[in-house]
C-alpha atoms as a PDB file:
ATOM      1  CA  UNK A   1      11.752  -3.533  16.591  1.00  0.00           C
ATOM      2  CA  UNK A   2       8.778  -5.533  17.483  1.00  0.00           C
ATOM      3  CA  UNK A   3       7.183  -8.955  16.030  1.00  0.00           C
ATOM      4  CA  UNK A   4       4.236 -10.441  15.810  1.00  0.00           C
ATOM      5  CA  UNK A   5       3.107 -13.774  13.521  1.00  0.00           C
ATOM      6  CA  UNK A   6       0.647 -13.998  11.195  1.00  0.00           C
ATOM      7  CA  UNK A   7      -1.746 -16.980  11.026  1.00  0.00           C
ATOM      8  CA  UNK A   8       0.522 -19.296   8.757  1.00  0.00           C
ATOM      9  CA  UNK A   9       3.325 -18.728  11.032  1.00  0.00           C
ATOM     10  CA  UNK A  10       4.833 -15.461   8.908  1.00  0.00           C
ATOM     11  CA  UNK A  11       7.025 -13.523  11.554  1.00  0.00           C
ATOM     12  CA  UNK A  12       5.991  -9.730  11.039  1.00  0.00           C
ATOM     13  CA  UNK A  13       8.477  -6.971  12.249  1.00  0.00           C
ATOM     14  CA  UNK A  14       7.195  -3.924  13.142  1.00  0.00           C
ATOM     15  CA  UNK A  15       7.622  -0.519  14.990  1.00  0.00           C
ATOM     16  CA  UNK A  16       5.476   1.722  16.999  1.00  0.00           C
ATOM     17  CA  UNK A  17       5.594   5.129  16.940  1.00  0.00           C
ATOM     18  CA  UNK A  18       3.413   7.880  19.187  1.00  0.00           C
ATOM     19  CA  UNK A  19       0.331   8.040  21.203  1.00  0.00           C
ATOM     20  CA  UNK A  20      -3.179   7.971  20.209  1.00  0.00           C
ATOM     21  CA  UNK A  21      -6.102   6.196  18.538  1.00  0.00           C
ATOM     22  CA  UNK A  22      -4.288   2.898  16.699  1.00  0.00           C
ATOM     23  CA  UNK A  23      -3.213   3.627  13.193  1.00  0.00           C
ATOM     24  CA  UNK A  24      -1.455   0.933  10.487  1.00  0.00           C
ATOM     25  CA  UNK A  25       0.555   2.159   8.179  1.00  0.00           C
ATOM     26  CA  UNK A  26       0.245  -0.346   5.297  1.00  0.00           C
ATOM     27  CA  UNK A  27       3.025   0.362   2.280  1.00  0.00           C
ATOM     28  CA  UNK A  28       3.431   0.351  -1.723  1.00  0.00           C
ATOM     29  CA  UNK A  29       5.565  -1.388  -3.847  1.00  0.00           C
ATOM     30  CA  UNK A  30       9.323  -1.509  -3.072  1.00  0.00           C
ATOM     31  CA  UNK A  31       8.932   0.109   0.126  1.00  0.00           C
ATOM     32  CA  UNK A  32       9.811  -1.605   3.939  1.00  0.00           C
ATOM     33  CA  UNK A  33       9.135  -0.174   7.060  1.00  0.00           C
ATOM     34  CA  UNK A  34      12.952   1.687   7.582  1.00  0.00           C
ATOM     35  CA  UNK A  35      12.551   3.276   4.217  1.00  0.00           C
ATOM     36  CA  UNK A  36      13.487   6.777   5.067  1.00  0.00           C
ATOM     37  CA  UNK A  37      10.500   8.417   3.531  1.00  0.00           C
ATOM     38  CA  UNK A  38       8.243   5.779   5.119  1.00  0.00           C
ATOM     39  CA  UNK A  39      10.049   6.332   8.449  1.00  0.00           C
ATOM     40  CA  UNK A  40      10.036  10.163   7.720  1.00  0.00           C
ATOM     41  CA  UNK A  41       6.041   9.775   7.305  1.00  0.00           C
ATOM     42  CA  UNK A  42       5.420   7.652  10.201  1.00  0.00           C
ATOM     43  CA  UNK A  43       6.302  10.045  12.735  1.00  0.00           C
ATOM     44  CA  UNK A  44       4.572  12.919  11.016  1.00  0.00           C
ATOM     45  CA  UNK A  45       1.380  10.546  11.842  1.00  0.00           C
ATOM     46  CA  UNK A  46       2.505   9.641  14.780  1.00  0.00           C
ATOM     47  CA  UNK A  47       2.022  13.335  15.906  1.00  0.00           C
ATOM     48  CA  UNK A  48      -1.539  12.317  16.086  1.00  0.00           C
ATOM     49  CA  UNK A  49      -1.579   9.279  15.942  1.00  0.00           C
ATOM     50  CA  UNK A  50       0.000   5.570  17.645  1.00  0.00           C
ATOM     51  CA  UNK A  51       1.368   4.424  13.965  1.00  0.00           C
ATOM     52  CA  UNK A  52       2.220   0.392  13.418  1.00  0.00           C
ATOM     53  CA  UNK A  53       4.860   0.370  10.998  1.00  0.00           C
ATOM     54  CA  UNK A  54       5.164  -3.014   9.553  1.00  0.00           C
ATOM     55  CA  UNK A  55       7.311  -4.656   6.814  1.00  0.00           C
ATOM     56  CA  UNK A  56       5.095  -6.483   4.559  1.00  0.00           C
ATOM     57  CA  UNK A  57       5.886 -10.430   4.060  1.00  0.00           C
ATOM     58  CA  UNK A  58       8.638 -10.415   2.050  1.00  0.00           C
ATOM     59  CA  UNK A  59      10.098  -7.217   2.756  1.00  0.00           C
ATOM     60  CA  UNK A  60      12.454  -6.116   5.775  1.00  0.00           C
ATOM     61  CA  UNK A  61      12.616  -8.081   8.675  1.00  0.00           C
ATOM     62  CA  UNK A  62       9.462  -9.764   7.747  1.00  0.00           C
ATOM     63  CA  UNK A  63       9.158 -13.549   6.814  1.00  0.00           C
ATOM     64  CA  UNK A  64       7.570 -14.651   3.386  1.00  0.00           C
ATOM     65  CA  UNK A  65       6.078 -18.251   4.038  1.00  0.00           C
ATOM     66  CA  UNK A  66       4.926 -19.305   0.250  1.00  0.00           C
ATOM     67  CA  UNK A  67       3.057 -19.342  -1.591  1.00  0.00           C
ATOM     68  CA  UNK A  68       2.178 -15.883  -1.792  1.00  0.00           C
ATOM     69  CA  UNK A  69      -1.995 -14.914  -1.589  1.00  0.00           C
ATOM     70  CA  UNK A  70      -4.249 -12.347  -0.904  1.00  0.00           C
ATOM     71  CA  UNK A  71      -5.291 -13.743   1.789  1.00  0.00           C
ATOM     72  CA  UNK A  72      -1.541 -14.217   3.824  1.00  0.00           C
ATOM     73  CA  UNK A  73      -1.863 -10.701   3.373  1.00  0.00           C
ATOM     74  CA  UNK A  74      -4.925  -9.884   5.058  1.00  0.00           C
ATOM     75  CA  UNK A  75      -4.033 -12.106   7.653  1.00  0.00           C
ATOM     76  CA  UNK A  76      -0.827  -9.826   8.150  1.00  0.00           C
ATOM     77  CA  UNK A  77      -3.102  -6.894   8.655  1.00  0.00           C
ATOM     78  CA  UNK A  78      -5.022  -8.667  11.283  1.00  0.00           C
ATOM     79  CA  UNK A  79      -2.285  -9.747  13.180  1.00  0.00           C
ATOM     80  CA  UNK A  80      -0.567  -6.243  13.570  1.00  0.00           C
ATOM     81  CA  UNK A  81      -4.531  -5.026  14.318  1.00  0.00           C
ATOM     82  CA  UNK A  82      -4.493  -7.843  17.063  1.00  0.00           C
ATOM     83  CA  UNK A  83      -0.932  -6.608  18.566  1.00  0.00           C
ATOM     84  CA  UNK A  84      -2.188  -2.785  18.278  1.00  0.00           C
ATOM     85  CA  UNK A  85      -5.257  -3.850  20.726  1.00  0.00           C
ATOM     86  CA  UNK A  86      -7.627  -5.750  18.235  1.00  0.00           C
ATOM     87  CA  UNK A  87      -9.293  -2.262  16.893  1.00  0.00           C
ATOM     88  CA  UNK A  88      -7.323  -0.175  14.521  1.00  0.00           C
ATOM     89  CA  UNK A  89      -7.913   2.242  11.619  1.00  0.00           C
ATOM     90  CA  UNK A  90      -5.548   1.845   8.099  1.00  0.00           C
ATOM     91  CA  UNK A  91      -3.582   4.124   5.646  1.00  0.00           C
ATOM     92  CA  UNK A  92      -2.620   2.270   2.284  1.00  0.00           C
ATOM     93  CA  UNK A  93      -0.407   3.943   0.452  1.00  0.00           C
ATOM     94  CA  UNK A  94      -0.356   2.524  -3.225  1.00  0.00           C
ATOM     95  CA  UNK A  95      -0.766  -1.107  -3.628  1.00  0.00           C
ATOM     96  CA  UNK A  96      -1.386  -1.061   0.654  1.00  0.00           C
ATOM     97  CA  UNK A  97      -4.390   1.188  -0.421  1.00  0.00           C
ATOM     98  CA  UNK A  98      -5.432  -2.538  -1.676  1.00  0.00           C
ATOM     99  CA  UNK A  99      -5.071  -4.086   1.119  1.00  0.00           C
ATOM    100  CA  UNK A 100      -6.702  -1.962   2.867  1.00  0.00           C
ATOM    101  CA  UNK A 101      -9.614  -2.232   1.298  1.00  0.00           C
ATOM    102  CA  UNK A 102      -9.792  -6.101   1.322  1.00  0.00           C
ATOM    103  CA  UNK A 103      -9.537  -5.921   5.008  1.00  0.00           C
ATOM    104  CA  UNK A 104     -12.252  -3.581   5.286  1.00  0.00           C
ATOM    105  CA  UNK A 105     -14.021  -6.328   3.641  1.00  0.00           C
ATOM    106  CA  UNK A 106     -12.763  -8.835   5.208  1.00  0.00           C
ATOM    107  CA  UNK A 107     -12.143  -8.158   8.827  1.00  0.00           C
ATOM    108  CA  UNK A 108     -14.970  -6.871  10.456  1.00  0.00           C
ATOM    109  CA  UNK A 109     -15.277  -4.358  13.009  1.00  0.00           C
ATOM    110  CA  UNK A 110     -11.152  -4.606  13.945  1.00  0.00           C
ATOM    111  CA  UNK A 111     -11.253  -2.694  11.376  1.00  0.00           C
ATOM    112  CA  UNK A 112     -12.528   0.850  12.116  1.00  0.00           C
ATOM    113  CA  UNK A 113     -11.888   3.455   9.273  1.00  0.00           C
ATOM    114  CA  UNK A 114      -9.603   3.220   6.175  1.00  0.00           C
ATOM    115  CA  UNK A 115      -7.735   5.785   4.195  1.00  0.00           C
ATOM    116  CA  UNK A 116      -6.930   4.789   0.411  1.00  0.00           C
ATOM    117  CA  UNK A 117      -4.387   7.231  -1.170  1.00  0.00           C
ATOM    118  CA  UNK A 118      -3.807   6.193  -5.010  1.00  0.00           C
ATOM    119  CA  UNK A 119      -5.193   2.787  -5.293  1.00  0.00           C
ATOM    120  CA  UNK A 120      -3.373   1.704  -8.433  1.00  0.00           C
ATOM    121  CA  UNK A 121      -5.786  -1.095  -9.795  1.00  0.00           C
ATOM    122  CA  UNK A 122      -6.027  -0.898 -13.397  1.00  0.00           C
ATOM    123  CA  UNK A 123      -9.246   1.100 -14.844  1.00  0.00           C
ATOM    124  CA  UNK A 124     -10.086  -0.624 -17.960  1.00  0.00           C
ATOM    125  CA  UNK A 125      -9.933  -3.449 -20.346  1.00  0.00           C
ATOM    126  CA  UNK A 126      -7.309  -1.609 -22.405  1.00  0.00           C
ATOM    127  CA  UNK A 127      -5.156  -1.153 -18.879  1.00  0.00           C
ATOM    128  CA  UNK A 128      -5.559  -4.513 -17.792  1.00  0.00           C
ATOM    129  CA  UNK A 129      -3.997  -5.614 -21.101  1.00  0.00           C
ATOM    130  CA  UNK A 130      -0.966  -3.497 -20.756  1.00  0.00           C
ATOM    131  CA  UNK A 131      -0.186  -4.382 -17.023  1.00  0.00           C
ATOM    132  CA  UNK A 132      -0.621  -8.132 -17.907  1.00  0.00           C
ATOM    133  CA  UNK A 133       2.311  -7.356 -21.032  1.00  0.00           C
ATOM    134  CA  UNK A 134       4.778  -5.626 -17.660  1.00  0.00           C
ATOM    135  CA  UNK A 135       3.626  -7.888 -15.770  1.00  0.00           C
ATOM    136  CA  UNK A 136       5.121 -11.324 -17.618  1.00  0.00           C
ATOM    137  CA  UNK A 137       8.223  -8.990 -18.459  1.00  0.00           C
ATOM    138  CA  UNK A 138       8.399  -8.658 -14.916  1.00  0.00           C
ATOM    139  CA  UNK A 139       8.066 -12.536 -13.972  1.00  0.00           C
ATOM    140  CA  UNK A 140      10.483 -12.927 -16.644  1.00  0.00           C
ATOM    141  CA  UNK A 141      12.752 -10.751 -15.099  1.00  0.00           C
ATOM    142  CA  UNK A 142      12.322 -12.501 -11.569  1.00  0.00           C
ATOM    143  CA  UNK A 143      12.876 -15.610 -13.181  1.00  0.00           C
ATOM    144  CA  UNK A 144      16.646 -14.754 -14.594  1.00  0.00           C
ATOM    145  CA  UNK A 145      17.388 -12.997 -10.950  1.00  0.00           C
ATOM    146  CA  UNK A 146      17.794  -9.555 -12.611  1.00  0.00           C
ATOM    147  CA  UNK A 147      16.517  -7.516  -9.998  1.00  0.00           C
ATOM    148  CA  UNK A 148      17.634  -4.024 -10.900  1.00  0.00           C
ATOM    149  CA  UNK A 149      16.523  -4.293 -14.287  1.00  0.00           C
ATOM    150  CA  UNK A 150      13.011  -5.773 -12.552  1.00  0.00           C
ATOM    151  CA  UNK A 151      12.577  -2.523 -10.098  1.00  0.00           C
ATOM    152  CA  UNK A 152      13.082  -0.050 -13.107  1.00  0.00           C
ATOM    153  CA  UNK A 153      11.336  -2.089 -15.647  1.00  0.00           C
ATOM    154  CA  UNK A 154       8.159  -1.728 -13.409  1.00  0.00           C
ATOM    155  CA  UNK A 155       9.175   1.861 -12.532  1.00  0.00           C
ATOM    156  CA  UNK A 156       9.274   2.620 -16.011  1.00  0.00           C
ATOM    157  CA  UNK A 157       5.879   0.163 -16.950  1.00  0.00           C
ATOM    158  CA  UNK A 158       3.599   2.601 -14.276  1.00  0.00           C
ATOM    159  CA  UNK A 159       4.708   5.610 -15.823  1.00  0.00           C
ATOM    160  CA  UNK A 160       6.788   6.869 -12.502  1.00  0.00           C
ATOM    161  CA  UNK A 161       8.877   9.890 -13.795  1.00  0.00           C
ATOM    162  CA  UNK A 162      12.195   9.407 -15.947  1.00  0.00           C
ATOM    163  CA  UNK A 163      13.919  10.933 -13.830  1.00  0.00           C
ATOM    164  CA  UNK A 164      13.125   9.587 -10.960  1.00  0.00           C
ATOM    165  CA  UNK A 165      13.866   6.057 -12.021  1.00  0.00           C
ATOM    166  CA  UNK A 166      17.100   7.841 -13.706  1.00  0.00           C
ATOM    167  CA  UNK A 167      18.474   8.866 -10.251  1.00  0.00           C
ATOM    168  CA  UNK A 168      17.009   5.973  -8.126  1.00  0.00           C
ATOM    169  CA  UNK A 169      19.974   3.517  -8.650  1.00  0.00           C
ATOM    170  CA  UNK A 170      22.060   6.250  -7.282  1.00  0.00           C
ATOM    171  CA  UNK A 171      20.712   6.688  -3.942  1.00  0.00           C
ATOM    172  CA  UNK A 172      22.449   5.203  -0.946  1.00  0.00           C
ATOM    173  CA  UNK A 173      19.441   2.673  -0.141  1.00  0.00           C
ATOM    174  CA  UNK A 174      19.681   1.177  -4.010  1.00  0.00           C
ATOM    175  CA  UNK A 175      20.901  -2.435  -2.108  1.00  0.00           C
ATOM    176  CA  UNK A 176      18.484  -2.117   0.034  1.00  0.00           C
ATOM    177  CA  UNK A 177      15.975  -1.712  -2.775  1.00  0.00           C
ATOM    178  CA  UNK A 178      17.185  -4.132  -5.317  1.00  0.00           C
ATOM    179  CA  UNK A 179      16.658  -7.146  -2.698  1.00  0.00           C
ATOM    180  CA  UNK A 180      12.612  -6.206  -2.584  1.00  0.00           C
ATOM    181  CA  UNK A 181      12.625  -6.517  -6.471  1.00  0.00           C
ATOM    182  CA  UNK A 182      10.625 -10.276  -5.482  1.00  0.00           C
ATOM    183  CA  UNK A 183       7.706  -8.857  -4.231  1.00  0.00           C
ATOM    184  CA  UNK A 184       6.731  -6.463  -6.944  1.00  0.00           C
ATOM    185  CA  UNK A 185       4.814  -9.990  -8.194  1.00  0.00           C
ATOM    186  CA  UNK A 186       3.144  -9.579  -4.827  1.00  0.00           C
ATOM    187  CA  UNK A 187       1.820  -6.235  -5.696  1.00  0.00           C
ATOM    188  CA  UNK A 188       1.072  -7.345  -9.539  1.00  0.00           C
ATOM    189  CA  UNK A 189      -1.252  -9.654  -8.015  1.00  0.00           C
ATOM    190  CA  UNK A 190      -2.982  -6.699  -5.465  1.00  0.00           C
ATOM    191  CA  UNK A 191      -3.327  -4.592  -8.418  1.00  0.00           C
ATOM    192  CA  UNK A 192      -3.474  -6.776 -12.166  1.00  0.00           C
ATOM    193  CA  UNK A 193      -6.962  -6.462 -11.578  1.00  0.00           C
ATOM    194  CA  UNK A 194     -10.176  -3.620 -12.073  1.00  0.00           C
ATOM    195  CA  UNK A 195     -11.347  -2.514  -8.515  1.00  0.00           C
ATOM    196  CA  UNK A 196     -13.750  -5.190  -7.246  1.00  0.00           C
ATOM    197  CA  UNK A 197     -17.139  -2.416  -6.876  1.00  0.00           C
ATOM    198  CA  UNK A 198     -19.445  -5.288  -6.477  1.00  0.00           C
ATOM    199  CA  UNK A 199     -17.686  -6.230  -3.437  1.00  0.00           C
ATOM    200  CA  UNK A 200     -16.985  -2.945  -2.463  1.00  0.00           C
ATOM    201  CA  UNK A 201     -20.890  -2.109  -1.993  1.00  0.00           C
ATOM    202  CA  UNK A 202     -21.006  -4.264   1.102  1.00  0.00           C
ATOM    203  CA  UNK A 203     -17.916  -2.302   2.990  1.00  0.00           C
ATOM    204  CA  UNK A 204     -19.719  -0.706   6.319  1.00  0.00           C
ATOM    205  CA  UNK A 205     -17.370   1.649   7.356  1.00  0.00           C
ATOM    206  CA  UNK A 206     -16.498   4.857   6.647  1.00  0.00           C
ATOM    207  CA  UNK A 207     -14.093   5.016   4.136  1.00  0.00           C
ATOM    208  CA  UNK A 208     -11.564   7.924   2.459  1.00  0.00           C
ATOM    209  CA  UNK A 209     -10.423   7.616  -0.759  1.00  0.00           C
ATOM    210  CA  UNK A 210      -7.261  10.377  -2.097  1.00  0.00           C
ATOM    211  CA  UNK A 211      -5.787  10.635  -4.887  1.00  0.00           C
ATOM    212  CA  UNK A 212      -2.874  12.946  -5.427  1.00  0.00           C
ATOM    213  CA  UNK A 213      -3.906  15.831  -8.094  1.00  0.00           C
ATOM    214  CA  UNK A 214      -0.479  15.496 -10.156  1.00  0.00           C
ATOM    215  CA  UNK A 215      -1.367  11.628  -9.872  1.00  0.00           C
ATOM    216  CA  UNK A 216      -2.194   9.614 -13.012  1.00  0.00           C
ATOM    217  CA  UNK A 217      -5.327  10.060 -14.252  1.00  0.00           C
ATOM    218  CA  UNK A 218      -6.696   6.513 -14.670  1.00  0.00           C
ATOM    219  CA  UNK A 219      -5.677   6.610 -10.468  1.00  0.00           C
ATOM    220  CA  UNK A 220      -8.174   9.739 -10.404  1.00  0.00           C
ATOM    221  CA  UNK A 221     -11.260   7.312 -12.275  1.00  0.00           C
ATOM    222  CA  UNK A 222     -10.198   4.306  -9.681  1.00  0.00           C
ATOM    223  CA  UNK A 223     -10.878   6.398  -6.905  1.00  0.00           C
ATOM    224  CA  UNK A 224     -14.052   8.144  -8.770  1.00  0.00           C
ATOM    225  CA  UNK A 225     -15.663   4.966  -9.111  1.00  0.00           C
ATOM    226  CA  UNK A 226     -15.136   3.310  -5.664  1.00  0.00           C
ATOM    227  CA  UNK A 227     -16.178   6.235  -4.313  1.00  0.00           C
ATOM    228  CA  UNK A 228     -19.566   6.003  -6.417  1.00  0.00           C
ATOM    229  CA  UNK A 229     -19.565   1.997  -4.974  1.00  0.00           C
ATOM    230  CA  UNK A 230     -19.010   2.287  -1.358  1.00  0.00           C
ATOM    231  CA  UNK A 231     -21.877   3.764   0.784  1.00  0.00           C
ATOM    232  CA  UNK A 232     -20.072   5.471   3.075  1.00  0.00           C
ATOM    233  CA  UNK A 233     -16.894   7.059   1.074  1.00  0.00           C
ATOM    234  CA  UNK A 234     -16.097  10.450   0.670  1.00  0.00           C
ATOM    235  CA  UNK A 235     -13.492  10.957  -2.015  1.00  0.00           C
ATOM    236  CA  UNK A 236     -10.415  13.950  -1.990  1.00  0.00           C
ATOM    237  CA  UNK A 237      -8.477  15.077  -4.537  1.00  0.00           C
ATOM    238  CA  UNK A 238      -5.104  16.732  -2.510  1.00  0.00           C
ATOM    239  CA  UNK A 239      -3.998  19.757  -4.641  1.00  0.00           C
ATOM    240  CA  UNK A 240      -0.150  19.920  -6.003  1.00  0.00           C
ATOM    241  CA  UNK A 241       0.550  16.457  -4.300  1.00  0.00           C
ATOM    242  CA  UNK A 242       1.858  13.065  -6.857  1.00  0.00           C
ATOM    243  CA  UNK A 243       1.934   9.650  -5.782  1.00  0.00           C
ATOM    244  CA  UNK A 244       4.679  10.242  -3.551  1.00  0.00           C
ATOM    245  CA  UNK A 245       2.504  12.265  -1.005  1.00  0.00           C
ATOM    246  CA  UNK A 246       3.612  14.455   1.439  1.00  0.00           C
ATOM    247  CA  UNK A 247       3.335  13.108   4.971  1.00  0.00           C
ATOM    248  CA  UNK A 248       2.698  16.767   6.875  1.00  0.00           C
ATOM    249  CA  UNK A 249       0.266  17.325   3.788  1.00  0.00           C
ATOM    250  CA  UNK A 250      -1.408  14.328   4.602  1.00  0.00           C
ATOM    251  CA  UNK A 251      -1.814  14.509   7.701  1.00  0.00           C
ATOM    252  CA  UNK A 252      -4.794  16.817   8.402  1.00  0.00           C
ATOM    253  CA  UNK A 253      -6.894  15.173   6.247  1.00  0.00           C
ATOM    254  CA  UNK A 254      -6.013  11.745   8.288  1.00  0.00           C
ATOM    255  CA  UNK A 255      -6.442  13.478  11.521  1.00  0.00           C
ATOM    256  CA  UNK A 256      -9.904  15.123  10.437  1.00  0.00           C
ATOM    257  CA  UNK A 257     -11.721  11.646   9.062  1.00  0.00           C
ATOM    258  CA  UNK A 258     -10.245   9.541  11.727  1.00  0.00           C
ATOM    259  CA  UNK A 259     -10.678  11.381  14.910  1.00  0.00           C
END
């Protein structure tokens, strides 16, 4: 394990897989950097790639100096860009596909090319509604410290299969999961909103945008219309894959855009 701070102090453990052109891997909701699957995808990257695997604030071995913004989390970004050599290209996975594309917008040219799989902002008035209704049970939730009711309520609130949220309390990291219940108002906040395409018509750099084909279909119109907003975007729709995406499936489509 490695550690870096972040501009407000926020220590910011990390790991470093491979060798190659610097790559961050920047994670969803309820995920942390030793998360099997996370770890399993890592080092299918890191195949091509030298992958920065970072716990979010919050999460892992990572600090979470309050109160939480945007911003802190941006500044994360840049600090692991600074430790990986000051240039770096991103994969956000989920809510990280929002950060990603804030620091595209925010961090100049340390920022080199981004990959967005499944950004999960909401597409409409009507869905912006309906997250806000999850999103005060969720707060509520936080508030009386039930965090396994919290992690399936949200599960459940995104439409994530039944069984999956079924069988997730029985899997050997369930502790480990429970304690990141906090954060999920961390990634309300990434995501409560529409994507910002105003903003997004300034972004430089070339940009991928993927969305899994077995993926919601309000996930499908995101990605549709930043595509349409950012100049240079190309947008991929990755047959049979869900929003849990297949690292080695992945991975040529990373290794093609970036390199």
């Amino acid at each position: 394990m490695k550690t870096t701070q972040s501009k407000d102090g926020t220590t910011l453990a990390y790991d470093v897989y491979g060798d190659g052109p610097a790559l961050i891997y920047i994670t969803g909701a309820i995920c942390h950097r030793s998360f099997k699957p996370i770890v399993r995808d890592a080092k299918i990257f890191a195949t091509e790639f030298t992958v920065y695997n970072y716990d979010r604030r919050g999460r892992g071995d990572s600090g979470n100096t309050l109160p939480y913004t945007i911003e802190r989390e941006i500044e994360d970004i840049e600090a692991i860009i600074d430790a990986a050599g000051g240039k770096a290209y991103l994969y956000g996975h989920s809510s990280g596909a929002v950060i990603a594309l804030e620091s595209a917008l925010r961090l100049g040219n340390k920022v080199q090319k981004v990959i967005m799989y499944d950004a999960p902002y909401v597409r409409d008035d009507k869905e912006k509604a309906e997250y806000k209704q999850l999103s005060q049970k969720i707060h509520d939730l936080l508030g009386s410290k039930k965090n396994a009711e919290t992690i399936l309520t949200f599960l459940k609130g995104i439409g994530m299969p039944k069984v999956f949220v079924l069988l997730l309390p029985l899997l050997p990291g369930w502790r480990n999961i429970k304690a990141l219940a906090p954060t999920l108002a961390y990634d309300i906040t990434l995501t409560q909103d529409m994507p910002p395409i105003e903003r997004a018509t300034r972004i430089s750099i070339p940009i991928q945008i993927i969305v899994g084909e077995k993926s919601p279909i309000s996930i499908y119109h995101v990605g549709r219309q930043l595509t349409e907003a950012i100049p240079n975007a190309r947008f991929v729709q990755l047959a049979k894959q869900d929003h849990m995406v297949n690292g080695k499936t992945l991975l040529p489509l990373l290794s093609n855009f970036l390199k």
